[in-house]
Protein backbone atom coordinates (compact mmCIF):
# COMPACT_ATOMS: atom_id res chain seq x y z
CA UNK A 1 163.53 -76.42 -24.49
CA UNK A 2 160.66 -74.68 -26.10
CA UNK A 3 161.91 -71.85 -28.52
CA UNK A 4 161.70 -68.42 -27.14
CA UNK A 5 159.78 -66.96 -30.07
CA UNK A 6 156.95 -69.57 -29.71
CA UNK A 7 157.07 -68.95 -25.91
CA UNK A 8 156.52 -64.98 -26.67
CA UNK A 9 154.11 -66.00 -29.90
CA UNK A 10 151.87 -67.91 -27.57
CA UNK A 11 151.91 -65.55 -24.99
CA UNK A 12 150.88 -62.24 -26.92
CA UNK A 13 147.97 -64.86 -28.01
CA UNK A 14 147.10 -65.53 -24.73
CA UNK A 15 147.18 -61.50 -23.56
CA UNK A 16 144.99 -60.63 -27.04
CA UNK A 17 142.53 -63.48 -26.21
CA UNK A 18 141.85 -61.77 -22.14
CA UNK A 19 141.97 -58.62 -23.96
CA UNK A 20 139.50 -59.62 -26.39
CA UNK A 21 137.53 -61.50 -23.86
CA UNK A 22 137.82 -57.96 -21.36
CA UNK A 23 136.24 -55.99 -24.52
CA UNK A 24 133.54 -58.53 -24.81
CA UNK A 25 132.06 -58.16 -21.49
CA UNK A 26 132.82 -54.24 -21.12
CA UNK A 27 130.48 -53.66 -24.46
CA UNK A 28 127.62 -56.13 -23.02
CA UNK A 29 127.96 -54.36 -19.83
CA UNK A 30 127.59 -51.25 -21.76
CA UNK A 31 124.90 -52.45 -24.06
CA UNK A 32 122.89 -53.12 -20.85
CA UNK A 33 123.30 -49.74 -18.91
CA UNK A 34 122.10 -48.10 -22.26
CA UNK A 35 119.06 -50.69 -22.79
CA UNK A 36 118.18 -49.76 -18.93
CA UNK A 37 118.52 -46.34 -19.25
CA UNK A 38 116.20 -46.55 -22.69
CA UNK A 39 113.73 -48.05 -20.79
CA UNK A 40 113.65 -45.80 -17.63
CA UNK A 41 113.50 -42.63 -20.27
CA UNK A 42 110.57 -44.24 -21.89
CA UNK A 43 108.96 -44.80 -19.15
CA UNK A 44 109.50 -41.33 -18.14
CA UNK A 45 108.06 -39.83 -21.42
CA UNK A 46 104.95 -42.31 -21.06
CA UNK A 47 104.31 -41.31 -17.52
CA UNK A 48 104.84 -37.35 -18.80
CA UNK A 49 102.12 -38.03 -21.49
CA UNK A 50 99.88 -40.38 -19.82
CA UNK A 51 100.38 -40.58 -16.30
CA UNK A 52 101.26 -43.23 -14.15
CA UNK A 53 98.18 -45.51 -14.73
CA UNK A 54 98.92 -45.34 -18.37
CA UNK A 55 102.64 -46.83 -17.92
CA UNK A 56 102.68 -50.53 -18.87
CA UNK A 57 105.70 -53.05 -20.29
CA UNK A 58 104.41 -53.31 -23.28
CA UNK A 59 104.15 -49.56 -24.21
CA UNK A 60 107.61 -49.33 -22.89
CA UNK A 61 108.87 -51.94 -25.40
CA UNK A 62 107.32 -50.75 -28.30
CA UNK A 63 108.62 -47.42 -27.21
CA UNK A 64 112.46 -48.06 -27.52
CA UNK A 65 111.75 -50.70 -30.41
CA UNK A 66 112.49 -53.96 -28.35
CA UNK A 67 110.65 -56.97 -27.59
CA UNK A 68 108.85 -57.48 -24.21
CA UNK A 69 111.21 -60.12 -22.91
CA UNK A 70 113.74 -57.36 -23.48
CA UNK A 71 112.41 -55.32 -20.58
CA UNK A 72 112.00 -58.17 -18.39
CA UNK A 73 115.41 -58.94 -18.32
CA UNK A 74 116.34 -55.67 -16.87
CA UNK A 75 112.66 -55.40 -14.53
CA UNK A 76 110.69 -58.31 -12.61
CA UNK A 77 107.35 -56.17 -13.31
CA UNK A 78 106.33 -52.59 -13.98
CA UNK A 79 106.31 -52.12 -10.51
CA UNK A 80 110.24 -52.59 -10.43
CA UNK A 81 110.44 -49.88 -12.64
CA UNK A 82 108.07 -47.58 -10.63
CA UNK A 83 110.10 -48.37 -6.83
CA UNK A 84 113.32 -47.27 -9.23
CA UNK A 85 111.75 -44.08 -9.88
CA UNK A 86 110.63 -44.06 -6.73
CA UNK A 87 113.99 -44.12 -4.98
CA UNK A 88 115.67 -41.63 -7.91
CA UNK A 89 112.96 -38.91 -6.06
CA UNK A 90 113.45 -39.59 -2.73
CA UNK A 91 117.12 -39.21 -3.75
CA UNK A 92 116.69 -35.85 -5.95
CA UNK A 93 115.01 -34.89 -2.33
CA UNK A 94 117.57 -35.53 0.03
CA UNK A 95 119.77 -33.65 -2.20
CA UNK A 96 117.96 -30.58 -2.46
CA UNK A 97 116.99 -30.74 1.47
CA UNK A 98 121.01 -30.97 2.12
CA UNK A 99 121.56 -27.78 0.39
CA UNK A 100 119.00 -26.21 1.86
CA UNK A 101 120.07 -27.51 5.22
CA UNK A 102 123.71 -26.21 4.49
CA UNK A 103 122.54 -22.56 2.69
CA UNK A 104 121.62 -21.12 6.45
CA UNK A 105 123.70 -21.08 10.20
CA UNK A 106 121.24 -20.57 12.50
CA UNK A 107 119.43 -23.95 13.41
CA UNK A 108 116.01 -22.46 13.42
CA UNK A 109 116.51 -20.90 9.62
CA UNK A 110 118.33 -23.87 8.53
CA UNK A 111 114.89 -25.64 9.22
CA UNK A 112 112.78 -23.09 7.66
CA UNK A 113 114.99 -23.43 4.69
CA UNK A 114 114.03 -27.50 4.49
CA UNK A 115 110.44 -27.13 4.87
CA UNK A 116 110.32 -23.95 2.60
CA UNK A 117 112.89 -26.59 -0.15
CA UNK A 118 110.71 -29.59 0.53
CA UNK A 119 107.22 -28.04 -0.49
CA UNK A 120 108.86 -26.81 -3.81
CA UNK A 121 109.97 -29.58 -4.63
CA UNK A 122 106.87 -31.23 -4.41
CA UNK A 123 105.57 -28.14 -6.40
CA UNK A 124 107.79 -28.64 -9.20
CA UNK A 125 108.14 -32.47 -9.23
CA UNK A 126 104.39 -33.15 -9.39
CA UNK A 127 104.97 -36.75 -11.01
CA UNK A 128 107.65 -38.08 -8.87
CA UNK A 129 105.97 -36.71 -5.17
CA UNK A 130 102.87 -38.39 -6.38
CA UNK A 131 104.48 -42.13 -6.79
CA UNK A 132 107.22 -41.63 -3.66
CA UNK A 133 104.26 -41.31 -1.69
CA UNK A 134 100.90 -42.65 -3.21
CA UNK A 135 98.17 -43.20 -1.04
CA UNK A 136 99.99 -41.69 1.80
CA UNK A 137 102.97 -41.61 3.95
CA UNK A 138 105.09 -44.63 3.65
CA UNK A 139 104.89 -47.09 6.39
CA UNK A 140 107.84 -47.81 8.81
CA UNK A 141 108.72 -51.46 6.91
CA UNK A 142 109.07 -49.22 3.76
CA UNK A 143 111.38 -46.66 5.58
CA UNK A 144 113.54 -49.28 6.68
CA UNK A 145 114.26 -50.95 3.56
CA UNK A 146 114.74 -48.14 1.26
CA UNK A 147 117.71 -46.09 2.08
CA UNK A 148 116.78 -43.06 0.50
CA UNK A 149 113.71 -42.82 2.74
CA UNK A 150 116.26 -43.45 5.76
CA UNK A 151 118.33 -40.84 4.50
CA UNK A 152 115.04 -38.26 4.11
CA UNK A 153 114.16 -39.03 7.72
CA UNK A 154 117.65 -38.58 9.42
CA UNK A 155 118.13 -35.34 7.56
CA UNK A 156 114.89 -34.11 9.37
CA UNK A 157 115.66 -34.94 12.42
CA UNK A 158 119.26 -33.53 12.69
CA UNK A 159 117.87 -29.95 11.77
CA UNK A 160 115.42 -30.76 14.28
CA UNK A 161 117.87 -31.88 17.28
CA UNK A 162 119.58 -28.70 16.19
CA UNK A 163 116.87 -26.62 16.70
CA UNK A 164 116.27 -27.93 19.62
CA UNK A 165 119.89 -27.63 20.95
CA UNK A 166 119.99 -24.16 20.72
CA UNK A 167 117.02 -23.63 22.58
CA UNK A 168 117.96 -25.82 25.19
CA UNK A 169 115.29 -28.48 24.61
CA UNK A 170 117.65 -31.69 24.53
CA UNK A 171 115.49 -34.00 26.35
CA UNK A 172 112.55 -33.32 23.74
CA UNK A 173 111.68 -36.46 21.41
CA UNK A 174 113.61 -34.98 17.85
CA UNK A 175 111.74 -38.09 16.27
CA UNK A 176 108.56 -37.89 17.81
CA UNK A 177 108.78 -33.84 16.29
CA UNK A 178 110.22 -35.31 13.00
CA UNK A 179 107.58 -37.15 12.24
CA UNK A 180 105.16 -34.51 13.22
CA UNK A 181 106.76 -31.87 10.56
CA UNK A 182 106.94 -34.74 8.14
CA UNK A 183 103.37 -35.21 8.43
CA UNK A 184 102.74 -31.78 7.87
CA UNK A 185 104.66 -30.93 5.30
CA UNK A 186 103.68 -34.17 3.26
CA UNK A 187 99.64 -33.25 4.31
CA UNK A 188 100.14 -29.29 2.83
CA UNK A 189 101.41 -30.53 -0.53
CA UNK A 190 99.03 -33.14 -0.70
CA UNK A 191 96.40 -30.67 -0.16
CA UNK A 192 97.95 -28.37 -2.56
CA UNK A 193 98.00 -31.09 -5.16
CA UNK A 194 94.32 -31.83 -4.82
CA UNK A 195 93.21 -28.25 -5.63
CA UNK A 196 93.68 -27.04 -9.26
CA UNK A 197 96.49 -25.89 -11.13
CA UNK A 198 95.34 -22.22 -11.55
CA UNK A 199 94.93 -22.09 -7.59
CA UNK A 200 96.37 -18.78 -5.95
CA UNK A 201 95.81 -19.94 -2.87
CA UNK A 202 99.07 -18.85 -1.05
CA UNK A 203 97.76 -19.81 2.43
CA UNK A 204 99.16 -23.09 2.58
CA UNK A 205 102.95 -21.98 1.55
CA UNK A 206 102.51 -19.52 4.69
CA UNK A 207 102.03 -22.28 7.22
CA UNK A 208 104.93 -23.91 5.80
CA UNK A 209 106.97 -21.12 6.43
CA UNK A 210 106.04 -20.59 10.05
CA UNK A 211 106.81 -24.08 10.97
């Protein structure tokens, strides 16, 4: 019969070596949600400084003082790092069009208030609007694969079927219409974007309002 003290001797051993083992892998863990955020705020800074053509993996590692290999453990390519900024703005977005969605009752105002929160935003979040939509409005493959642009278009169209609801208008297209407002709202702050910084043109803020 093995003696009771060895019995409980080995067994604290075993519980220390799992909790040792537990601590281990919670500090890595750790270690790499810091190392990822490092890089993503680098990045961030570079892109604040020098746009997005001047972001690169190397100026990111010599940024946060690591090797290369470093930040290709935690990316495939720099343009890993850009679709993960590109999905933390589409996601900042829906947020901001939910509260405006939820600050006003009546359908029609509750739309005003999107279109009205979605051209400030890409007012004030010049960096981000520019790389969430690049060249242009993303295609339908990209929609479907990225559920933050999912999110974006089903919280358009709900205000829209809404809208429509209360007018009666039910057996309207609300996607057909969502895409149209989406077009337009993306093609004003486009527009806005391409003009220059001291611009007081307010003409293009009043279509959004009457839309």
């Amino acid at each position: 019969m093995v003696n009771p003290d060895i019995r409980l001797s080995f067994a604290n051993a075993v519980r220390k070596s799992k909790s040792n083992k537990m601590g281990t892998t919670e500090r890595k863990q750790r270690q790499k949600e810091e190392v990822y955020d490092s890089i993503l705020s680098a990045a961030w800074k570079l892109v604040k400084e020098e746009g997005w053509q001047g972001l690169s993996i190397r100026k990111i590692a010599e940024a946060i003082e690591y090797s290369v290999p470093v930040i290709y453990d935690h990316f495939a390519n720099k343009e890993a790092i850009l679709a993960e900024f590109t999905k933390q703005g589409f996601s900042e977005l829906n947020e901001i069009l939910l509260e405006a969605a939820l600050s006003v009752e009546e359908p029609a105002e509750s739309l005003r208030a999107i279109s009205e929160a979605y051209w400030k935003f890409g007012m004030e979040h010049t960096e981000y609007y520019q790389l969430m939509y690049g060249m242009g409005m993303p295609s339908c493959e990209t929609v479907s694969t990225m559920t933050e642009l999912q999110d974006l278009t089903l919280i358009l169209q709900r205000a829209i079927e809404r809208v429509l609801r209360s007018a009666g208008a039910t057996e309207q297209n609300s996607f057909v219409k969502m895409k149209s407002l989406w077009s337009m709202l993306h093609g004003l702050v486009s527009i806005r974007l391409m003009k220059s910084a001291d611009s007081t043109d307010e003409s293009d803020k009043e279509v959004v309002n009457e839309s």
